[in-house]
N, C-alpha and C. Protein backbone atom coordinates (compact mmCIF):
# COMPACT_ATOMS: atom_id res chain seq x y z
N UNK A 1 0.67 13.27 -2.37
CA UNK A 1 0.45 12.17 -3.29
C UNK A 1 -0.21 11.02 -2.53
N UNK A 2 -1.32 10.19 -3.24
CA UNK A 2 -1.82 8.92 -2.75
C UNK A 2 -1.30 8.05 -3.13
N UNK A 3 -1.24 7.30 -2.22
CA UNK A 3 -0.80 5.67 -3.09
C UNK A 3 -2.14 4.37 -2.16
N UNK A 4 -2.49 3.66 -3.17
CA UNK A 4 -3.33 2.52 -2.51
C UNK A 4 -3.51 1.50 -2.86
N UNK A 5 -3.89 0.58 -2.06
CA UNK A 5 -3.33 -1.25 -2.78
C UNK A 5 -4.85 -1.17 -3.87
N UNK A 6 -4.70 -2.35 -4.30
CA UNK A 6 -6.10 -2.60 -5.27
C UNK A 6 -7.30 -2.32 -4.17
N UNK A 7 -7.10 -3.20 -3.46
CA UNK A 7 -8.34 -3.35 -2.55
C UNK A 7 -9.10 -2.42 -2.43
N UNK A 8 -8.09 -1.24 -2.10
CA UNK A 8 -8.87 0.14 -1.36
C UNK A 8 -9.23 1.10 -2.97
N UNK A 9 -8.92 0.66 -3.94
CA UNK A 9 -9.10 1.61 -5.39
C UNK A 9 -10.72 0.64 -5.85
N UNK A 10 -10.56 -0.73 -5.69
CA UNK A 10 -12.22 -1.35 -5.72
C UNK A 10 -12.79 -0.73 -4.66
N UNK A 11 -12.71 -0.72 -3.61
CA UNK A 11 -13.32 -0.30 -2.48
C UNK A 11 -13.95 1.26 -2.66
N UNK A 12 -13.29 2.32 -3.00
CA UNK A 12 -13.37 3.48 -3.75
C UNK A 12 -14.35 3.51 -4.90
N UNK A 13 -13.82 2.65 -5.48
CA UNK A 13 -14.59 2.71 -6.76
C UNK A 13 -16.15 2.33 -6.84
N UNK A 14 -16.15 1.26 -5.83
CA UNK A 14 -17.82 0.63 -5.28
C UNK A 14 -18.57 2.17 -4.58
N UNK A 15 -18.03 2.49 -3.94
CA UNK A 15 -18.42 3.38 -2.84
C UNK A 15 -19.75 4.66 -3.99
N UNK A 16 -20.65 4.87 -3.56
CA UNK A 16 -21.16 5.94 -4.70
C UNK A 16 -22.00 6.47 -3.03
N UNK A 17 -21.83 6.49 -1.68
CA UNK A 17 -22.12 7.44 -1.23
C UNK A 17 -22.26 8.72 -0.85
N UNK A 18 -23.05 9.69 -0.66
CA UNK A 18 -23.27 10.78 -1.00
C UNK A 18 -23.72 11.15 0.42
N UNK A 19 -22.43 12.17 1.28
CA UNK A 19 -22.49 12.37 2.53
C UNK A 19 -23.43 13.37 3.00
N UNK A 20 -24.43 13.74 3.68
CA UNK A 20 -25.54 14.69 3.92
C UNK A 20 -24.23 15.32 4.63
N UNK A 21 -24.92 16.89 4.47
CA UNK A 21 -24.23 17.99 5.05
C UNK A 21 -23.66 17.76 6.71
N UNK A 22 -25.17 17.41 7.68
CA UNK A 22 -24.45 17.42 8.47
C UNK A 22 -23.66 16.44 9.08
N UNK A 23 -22.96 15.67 8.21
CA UNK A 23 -21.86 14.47 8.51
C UNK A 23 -20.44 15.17 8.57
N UNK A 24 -20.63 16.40 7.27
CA UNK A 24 -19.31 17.49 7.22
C UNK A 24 -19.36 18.28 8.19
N UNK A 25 -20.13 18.45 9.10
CA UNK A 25 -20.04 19.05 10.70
C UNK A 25 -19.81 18.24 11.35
N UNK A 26 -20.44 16.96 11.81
CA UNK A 26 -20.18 15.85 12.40
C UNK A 26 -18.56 16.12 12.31
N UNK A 27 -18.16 15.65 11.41
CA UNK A 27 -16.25 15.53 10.85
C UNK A 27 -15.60 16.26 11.19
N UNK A 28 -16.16 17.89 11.20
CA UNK A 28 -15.04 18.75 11.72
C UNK A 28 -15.17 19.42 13.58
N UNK A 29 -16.53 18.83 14.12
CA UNK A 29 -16.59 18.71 15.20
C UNK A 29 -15.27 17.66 15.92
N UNK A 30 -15.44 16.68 15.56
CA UNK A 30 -14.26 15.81 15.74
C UNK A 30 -13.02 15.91 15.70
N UNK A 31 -12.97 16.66 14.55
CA UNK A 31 -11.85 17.18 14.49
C UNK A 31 -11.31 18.26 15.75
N UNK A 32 -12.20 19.42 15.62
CA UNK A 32 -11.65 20.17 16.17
C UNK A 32 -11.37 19.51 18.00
N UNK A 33 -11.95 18.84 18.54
CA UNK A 33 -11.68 18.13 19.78
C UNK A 33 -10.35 17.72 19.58
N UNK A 34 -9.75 16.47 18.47
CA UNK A 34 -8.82 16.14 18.43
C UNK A 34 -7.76 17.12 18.12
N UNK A 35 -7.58 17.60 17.26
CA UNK A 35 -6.71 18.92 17.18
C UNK A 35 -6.80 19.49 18.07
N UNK A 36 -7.22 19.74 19.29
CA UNK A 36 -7.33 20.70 20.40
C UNK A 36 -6.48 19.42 21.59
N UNK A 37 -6.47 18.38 21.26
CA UNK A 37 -5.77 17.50 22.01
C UNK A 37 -4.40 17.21 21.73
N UNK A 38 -3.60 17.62 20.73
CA UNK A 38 -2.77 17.25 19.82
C UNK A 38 -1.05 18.41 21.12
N UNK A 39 -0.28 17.73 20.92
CA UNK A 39 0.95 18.25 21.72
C UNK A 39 1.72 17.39 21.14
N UNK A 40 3.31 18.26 21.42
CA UNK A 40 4.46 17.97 21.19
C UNK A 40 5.20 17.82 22.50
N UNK A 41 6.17 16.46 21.92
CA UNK A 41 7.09 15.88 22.91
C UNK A 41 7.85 15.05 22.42
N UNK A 42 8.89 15.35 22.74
CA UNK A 42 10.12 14.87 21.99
C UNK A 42 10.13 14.89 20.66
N UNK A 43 10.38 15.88 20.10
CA UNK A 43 10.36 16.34 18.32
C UNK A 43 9.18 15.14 17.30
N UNK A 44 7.97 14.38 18.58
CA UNK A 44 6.90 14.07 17.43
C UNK A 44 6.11 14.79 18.22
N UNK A 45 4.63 14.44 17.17
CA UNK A 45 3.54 15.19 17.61
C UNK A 45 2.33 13.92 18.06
N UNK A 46 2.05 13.84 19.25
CA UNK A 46 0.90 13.29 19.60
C UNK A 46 -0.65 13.72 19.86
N UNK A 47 -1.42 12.66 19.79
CA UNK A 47 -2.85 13.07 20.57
C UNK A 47 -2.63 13.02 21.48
N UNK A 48 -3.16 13.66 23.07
CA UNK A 48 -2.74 13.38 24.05
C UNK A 48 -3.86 12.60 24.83
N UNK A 49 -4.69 12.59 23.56
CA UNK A 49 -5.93 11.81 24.52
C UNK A 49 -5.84 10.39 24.26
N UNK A 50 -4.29 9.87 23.53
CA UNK A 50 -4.18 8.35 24.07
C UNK A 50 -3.13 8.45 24.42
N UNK A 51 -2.69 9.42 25.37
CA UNK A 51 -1.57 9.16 26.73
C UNK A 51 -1.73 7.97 27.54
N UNK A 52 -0.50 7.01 26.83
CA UNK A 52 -0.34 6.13 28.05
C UNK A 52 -1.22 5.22 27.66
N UNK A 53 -2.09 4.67 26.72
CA UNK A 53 -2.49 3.64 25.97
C UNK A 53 -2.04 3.28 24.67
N UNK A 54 -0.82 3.67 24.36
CA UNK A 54 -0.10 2.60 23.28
C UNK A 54 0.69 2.27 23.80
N UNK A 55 1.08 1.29 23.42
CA UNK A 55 2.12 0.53 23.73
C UNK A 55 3.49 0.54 22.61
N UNK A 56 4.35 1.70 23.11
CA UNK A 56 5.41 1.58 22.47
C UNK A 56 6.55 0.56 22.60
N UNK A 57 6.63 -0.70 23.46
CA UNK A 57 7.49 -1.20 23.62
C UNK A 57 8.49 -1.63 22.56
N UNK A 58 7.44 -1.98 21.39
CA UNK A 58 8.17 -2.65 20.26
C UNK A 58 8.69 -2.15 19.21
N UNK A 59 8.37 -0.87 19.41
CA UNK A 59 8.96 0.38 18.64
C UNK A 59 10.50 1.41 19.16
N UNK A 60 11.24 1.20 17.90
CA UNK A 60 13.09 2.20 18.19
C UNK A 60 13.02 3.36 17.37
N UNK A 61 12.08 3.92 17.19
CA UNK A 61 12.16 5.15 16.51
C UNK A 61 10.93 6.19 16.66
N UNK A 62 11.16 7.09 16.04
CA UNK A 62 9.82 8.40 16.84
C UNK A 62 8.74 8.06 15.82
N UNK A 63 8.69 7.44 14.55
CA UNK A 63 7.93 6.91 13.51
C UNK A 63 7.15 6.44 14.28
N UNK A 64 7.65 5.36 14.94
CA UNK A 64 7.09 3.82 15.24
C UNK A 64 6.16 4.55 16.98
N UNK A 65 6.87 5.27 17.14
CA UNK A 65 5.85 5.77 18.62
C UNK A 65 4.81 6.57 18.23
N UNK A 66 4.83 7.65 17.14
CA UNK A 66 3.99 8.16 17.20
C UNK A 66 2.78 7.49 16.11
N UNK A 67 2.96 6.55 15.12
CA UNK A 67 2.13 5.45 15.02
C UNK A 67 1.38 5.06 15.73
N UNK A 68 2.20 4.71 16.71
CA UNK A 68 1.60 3.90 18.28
C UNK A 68 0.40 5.26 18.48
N UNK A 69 0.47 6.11 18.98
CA UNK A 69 -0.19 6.78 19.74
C UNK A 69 -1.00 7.69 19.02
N UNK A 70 -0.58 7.47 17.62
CA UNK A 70 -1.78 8.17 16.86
C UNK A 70 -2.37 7.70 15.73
N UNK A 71 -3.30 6.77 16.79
CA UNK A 71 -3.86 5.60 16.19
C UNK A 71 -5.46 6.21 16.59
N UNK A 72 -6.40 6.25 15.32
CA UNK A 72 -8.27 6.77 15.54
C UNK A 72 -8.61 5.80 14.95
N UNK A 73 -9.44 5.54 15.78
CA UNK A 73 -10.78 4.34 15.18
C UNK A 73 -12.08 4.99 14.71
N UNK A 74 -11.73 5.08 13.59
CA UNK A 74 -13.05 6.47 13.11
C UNK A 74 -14.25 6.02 13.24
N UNK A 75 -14.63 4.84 13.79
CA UNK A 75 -15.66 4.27 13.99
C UNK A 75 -16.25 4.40 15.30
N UNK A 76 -15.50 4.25 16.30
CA UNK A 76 -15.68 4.73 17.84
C UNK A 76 -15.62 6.11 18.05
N UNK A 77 -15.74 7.14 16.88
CA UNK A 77 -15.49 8.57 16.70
C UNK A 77 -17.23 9.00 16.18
N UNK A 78 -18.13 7.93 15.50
CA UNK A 78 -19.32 8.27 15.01
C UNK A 78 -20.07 7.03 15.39
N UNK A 79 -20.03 6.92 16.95
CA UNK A 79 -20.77 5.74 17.22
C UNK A 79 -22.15 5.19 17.24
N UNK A 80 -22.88 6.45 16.76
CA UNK A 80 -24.66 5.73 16.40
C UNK A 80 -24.86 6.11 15.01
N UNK A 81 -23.45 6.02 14.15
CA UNK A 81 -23.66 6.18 12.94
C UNK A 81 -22.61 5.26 12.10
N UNK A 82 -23.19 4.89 10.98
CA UNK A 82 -22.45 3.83 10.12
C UNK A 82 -21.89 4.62 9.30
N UNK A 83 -20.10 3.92 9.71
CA UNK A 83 -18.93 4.28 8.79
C UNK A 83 -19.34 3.82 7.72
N UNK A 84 -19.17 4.97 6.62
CA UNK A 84 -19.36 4.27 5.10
C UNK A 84 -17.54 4.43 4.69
N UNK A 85 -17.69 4.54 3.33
CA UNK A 85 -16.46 5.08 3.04
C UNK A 85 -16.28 5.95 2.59
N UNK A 86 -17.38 7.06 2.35
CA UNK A 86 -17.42 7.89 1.78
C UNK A 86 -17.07 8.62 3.38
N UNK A 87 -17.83 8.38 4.30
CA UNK A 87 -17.18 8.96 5.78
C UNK A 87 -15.88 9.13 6.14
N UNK A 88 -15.36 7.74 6.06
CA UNK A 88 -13.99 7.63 6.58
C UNK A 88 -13.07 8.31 5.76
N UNK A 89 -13.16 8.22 4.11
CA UNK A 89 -12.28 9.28 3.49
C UNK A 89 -12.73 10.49 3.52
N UNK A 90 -14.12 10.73 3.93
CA UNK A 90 -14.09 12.63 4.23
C UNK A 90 -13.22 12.95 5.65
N UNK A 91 -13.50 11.93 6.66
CA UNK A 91 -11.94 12.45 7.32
C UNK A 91 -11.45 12.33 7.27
N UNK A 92 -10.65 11.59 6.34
CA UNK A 92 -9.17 11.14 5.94
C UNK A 92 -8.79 12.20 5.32
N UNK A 93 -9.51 13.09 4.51
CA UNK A 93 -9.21 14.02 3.60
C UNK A 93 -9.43 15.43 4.50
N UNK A 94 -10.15 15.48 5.20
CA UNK A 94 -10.37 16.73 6.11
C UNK A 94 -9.17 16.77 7.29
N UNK A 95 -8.72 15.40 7.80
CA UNK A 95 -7.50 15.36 8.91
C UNK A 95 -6.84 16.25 7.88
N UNK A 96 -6.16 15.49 6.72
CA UNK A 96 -5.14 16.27 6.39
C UNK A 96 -4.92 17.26 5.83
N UNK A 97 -6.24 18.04 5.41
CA UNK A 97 -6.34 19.70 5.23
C UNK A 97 -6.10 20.44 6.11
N UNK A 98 -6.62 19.83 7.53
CA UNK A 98 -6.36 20.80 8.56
C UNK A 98 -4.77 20.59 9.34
N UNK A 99 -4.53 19.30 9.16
CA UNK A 99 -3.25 19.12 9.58
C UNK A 99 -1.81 19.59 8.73
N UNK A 100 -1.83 19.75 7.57
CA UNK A 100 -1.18 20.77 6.64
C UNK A 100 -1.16 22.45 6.82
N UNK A 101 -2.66 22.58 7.29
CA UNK A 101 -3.09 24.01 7.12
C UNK A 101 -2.19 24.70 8.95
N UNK A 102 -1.90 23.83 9.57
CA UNK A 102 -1.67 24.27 11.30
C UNK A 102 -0.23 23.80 11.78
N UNK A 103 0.58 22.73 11.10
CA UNK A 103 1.61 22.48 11.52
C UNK A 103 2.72 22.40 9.73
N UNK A 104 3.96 22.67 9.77
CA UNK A 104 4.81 23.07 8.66
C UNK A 104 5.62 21.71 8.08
N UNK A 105 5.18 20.60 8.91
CA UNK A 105 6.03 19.74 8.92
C UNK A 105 5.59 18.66 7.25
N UNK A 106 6.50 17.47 7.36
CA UNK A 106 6.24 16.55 6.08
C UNK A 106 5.21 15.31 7.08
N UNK A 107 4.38 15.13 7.23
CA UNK A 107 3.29 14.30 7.17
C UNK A 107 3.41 12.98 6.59
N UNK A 108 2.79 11.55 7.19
CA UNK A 108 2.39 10.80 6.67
C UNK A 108 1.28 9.88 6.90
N UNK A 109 -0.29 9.88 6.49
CA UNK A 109 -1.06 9.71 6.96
C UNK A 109 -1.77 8.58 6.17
N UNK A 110 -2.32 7.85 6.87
CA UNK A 110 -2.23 6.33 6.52
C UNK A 110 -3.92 5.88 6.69
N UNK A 111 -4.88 5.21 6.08
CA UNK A 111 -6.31 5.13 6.43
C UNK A 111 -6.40 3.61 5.60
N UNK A 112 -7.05 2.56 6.77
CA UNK A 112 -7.25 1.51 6.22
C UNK A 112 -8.84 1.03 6.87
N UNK A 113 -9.12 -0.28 6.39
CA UNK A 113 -10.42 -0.86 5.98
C UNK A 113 -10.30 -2.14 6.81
N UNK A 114 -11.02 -2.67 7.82
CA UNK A 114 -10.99 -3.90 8.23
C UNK A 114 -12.26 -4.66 8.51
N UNK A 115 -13.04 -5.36 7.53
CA UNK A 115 -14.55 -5.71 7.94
C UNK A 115 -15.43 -4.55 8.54
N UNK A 116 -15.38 -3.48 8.18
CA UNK A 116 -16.09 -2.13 7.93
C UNK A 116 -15.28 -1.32 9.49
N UNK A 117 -14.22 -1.70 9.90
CA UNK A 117 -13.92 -0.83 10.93
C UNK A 117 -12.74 -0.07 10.37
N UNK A 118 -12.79 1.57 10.30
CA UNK A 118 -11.65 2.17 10.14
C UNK A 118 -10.89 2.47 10.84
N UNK A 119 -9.56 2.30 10.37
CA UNK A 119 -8.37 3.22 11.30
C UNK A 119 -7.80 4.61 10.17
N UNK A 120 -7.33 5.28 11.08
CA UNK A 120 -6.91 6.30 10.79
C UNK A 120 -5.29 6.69 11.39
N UNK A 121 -3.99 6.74 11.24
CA UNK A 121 -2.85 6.96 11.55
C UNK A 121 -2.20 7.89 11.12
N UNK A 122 -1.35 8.49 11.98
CA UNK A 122 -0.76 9.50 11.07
C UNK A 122 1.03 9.58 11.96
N UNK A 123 1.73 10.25 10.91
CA UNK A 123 2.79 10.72 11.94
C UNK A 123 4.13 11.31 10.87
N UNK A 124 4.85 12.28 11.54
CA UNK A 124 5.67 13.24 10.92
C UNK A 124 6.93 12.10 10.32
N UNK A 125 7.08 12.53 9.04
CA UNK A 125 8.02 11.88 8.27
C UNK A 125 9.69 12.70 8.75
N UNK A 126 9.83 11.79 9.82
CA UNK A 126 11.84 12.46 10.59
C UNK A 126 12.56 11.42 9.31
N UNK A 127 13.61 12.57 8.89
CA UNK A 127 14.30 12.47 8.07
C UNK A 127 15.47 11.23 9.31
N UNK A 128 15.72 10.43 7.79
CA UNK A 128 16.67 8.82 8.04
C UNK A 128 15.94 7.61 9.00
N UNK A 129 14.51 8.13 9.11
CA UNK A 129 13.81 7.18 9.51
C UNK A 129 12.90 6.79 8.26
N UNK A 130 12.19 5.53 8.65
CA UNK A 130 11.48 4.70 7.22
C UNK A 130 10.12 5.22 7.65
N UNK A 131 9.16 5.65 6.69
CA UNK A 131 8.04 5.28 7.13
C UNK A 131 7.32 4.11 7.67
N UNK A 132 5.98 4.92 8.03
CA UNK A 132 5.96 3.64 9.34
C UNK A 132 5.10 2.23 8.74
N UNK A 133 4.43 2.76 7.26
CA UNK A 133 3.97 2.03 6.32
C UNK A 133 4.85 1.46 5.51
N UNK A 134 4.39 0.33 5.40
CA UNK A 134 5.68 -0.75 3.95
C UNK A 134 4.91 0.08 2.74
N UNK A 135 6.19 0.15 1.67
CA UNK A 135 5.65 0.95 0.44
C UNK A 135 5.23 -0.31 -0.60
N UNK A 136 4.73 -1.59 -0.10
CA UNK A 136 4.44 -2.62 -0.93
C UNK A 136 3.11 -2.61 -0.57
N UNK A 137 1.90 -1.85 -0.90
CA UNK A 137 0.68 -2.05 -0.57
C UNK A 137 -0.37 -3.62 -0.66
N UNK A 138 0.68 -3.73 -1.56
CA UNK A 138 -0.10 -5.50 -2.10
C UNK A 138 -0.39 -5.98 -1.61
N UNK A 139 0.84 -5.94 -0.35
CA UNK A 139 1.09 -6.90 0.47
C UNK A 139 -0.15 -7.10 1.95
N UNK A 140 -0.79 -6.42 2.13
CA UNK A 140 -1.92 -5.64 3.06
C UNK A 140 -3.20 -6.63 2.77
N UNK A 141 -3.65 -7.12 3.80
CA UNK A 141 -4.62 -8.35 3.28
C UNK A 141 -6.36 -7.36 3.32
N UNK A 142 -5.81 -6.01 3.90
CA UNK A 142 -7.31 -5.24 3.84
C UNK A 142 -7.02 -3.88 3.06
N UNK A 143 -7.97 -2.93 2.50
CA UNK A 143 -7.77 -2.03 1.89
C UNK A 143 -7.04 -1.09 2.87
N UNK A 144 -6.17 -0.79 1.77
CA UNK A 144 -5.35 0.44 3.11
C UNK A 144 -4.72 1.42 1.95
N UNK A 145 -4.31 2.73 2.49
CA UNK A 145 -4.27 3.93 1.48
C UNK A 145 -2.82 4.73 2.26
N UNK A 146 -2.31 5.41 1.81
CA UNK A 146 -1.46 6.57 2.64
C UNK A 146 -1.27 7.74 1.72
N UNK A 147 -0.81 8.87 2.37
CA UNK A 147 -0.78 10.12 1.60
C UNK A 147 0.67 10.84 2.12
N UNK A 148 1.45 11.39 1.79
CA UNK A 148 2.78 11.89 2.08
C UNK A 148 2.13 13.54 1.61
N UNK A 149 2.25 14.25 2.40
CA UNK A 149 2.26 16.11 2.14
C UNK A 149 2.87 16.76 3.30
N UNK A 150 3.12 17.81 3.22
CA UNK A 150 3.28 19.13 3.91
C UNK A 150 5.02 19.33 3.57
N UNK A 151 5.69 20.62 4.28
CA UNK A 151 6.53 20.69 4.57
C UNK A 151 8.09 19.89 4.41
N UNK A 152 9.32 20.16 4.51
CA UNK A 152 10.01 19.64 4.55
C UNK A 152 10.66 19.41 5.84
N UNK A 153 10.09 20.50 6.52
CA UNK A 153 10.93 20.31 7.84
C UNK A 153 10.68 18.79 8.98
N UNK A 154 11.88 18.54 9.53
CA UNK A 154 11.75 17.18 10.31
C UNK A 154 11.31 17.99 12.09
N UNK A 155 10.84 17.10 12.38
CA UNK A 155 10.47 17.11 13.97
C UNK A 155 9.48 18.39 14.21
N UNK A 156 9.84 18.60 15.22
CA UNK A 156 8.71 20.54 15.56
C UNK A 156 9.86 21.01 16.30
């Protein structure tokens, strides 16, 4: 299921780009690097190619770390090419086909908008923890979106 503040449903709704084919290679090139980087430790799942550049200090739960560390700037991911939004939600929508399709777990994957720079977040929904997103989208001063799928099972 999606849920998204106004911002990002105008934002959507403006958007009428029309992605050339090879942007959907571009996307799953990327992908497959990152998914090939991806490990488990301590019942979450990280990228490992930002080992040791987040900063979990301020985080008490495996939510809040693996937030931290699985954090993409889809923009520094297609750097002699302009993020549209038709880009950033084809990987927003391609992360989580393939990330459903390879691990069994419940997912929660999060894609927001900041003066044209995207982020991309994701991280396993552990049962009696909160997600790592407030469910008040309103409240979000830039377009931002999240999606809840996969599995029921907690941790790996």
């Amino acid at each position: 299921m999606t849920y998204s503040n106004s911002k990002m449903k105008r934002l959507m709704r403006r958007n009428n780009d029309v992605l050339k084919p090879e942007y959907l290679v571009m996307v799953d090139k990327q992908l497959d690097k990152l998914f090939k980087d991806l490990r488990y430790e301590n019942g979450c799942l990280f990228l490992s190619t930002h080992n040791g550049k987040a900063d979990a200090s301020n985080v008490s739960d495996r939510v809040g770390f693996e937030a931290c560390f699985n954090e993409i700037l889809i923009n520094r991911l297609f750097p002699k090419k302009k993020v549209t939004a038709s880009l950033a939600l084809t990987f927003y929508s391609m992360f989580i086909t393939r990330l459903s399709g390879e691990y069994p777990q419940k997912f929660c994957t999060i894609l927001s908008e900041d003066n044209g720079r995207w982020t991309y977040r994701f991280h396993i929904v552990h049962d009696g923890e909160p997600l790592w997103i407030s469910e008040d989208l309103e409240k979000f001063a830039q377009p931002i979106m999240y999606d809840i799928f996969g599995g029921d099972n907690d941790g790996v």
